[in-house]
Protein backbone atom coordinates (compact mmCIF):
# COMPACT_ATOMS: atom_id res chain seq x y z
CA UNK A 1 -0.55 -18.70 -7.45
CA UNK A 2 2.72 -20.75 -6.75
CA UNK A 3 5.29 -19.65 -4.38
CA UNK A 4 7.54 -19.34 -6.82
CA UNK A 5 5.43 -16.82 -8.76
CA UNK A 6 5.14 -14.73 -5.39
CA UNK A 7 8.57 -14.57 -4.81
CA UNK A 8 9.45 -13.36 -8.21
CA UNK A 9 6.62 -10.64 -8.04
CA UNK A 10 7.42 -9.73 -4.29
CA UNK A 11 11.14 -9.46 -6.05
CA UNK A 12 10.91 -7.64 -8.66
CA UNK A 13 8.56 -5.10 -7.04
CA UNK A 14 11.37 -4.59 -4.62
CA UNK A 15 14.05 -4.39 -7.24
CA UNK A 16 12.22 -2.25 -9.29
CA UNK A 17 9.23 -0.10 -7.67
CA UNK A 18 5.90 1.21 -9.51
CA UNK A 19 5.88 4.83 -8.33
CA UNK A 20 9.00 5.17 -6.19
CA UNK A 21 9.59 8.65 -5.62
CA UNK A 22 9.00 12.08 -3.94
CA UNK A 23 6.83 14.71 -4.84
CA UNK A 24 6.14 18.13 -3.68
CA UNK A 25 3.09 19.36 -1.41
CA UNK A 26 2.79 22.40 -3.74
CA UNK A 27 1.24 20.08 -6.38
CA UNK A 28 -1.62 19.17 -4.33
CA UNK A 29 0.02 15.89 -2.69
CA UNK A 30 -0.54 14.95 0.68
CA UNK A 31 2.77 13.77 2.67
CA UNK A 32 2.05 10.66 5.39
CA UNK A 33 4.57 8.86 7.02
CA UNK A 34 4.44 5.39 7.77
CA UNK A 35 7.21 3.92 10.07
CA UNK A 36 7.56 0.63 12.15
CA UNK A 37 9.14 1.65 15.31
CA UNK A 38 10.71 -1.63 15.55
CA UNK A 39 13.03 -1.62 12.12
CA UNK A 40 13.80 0.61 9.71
CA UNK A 41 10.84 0.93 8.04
CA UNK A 42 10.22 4.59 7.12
CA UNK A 43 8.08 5.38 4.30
CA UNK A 44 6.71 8.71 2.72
CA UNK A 45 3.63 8.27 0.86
CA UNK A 46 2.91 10.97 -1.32
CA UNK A 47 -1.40 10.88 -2.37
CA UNK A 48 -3.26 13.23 -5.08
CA UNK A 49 -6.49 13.22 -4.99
CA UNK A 50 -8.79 14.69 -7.24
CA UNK A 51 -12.61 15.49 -7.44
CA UNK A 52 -12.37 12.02 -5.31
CA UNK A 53 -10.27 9.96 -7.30
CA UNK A 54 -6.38 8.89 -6.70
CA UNK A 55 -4.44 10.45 -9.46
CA UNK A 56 -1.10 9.55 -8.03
CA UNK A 57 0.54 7.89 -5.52
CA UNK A 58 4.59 8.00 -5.18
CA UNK A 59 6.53 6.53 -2.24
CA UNK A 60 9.91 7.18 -0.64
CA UNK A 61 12.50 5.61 2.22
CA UNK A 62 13.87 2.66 3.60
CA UNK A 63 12.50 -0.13 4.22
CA UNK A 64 12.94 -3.73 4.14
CA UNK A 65 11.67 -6.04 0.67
CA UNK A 66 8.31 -6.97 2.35
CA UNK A 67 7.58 -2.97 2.79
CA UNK A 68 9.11 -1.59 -0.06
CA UNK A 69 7.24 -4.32 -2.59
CA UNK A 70 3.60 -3.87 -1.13
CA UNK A 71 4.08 -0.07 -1.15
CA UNK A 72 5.06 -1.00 -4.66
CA UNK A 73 1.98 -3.11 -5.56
CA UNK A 74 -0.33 -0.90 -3.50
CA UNK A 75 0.35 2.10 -5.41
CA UNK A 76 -0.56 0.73 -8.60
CA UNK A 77 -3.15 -1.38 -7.47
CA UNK A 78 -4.88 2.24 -5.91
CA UNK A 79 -4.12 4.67 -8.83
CA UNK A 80 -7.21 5.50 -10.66
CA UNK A 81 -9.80 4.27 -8.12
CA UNK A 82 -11.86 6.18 -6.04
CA UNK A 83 -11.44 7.04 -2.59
CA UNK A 84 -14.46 4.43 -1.64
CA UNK A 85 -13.02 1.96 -4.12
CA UNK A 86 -9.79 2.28 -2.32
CA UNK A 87 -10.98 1.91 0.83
CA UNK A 88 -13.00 -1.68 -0.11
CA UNK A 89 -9.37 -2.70 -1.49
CA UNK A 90 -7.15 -1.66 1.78
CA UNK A 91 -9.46 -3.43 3.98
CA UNK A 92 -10.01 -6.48 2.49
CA UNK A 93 -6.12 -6.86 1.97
CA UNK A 94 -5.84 -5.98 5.53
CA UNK A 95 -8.23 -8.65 6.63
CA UNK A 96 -6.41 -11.25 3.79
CA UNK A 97 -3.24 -9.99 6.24
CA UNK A 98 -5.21 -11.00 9.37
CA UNK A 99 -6.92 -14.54 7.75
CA UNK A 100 -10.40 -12.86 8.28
CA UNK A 101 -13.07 -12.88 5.33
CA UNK A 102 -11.77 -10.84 1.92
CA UNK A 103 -12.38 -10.73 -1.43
CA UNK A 104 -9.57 -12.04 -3.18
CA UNK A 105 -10.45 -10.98 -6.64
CA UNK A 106 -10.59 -7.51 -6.10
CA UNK A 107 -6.57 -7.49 -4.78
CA UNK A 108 -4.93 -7.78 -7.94
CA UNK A 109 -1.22 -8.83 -7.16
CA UNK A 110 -1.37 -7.33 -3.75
CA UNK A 111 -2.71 -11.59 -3.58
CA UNK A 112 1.05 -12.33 -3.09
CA UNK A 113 0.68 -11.48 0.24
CA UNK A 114 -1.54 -14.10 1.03
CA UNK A 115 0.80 -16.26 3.35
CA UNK A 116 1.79 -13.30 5.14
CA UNK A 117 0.19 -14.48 8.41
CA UNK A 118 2.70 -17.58 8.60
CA UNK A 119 5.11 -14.92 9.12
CA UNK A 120 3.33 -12.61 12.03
CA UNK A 121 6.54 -10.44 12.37
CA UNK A 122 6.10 -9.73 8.99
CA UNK A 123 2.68 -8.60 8.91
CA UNK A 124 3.54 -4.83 10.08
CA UNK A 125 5.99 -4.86 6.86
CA UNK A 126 3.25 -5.98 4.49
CA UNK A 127 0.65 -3.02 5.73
CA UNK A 128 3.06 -0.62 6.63
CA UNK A 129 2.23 1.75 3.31
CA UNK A 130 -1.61 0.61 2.97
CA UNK A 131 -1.95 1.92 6.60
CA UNK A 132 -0.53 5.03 5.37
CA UNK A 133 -2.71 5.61 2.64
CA UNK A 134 -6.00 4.40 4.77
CA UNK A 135 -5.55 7.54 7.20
CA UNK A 136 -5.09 9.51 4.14
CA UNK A 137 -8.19 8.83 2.08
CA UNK A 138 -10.13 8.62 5.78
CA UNK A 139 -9.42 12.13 6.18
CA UNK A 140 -9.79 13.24 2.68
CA UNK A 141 -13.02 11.02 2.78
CA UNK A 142 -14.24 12.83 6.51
CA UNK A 143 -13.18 16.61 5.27
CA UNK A 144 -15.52 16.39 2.28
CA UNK A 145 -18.98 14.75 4.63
């Protein structure tokens, strides 16, 4: 994919977020907050899961265009998938993040991220949200063994 292309995705995810919004905890969402302590990056992820599948994920805060855009992508990437399934995904963008070993055809647009470690300040931004969900579905995941 051309730089160009990223941009324009990364863009347009930030301009106009999948799944941006709150929800309440009384319709079986889980609240997590993800926050960089060095910017403004404060994110509420809000996760239903049901009979181990993601039904929904919705996302709130501020946060800077790298943040707001995966949190974006991730959320739509995620919906529909199983908890396992879900779990394959976040780590393998995570290691994409950290140049290790990943499956690239498995990350859907989340592949826009693929420079990211040119830019290491920028690599908190860019997992900020699939951190977030991670703990989530690892607890949802541990609670049911």
């Amino acid at each position: 994919m051309d730089s160009e292309l990223k941009r324009s995705i990364i863009l347009d995810n930030y301009e106009n977020p999948i799944n941006r919004g709150r929800c309440n905890q009384d319709e079986g969402y889980i609240l997590e907050n993800s926050r960089n302590v060095s910017c403004i990056d404060n994110i509420d992820l809000y996760v239903k899961i049901e009979d181990n599948i993601i039904k929904d994920i919705k996302f709130d805060g501020e946060a800077c265009v790298i943040s707001i855009s995966s949190s974006s992508i991730m959320s739509n990437i995620l919906i529909g998938k199983s908890v396992e399934e879900a779990l394959n995904i976040i780590d393998n963008y995570k290691n994409m993040i950290e140049e290790k070993d990943y499956n690239k055809d498995i990350l859907e647009e989340a592949i826009v991220y693929e420079d990211m470690y040119k830019q290491p300040s920028r690599k908190k931004c860019a997992t900020l949200s699939w951190d977030g969900i991670a703990r989530v579905l690892k607890k949802y995941r541990d609670e049911r063994k």
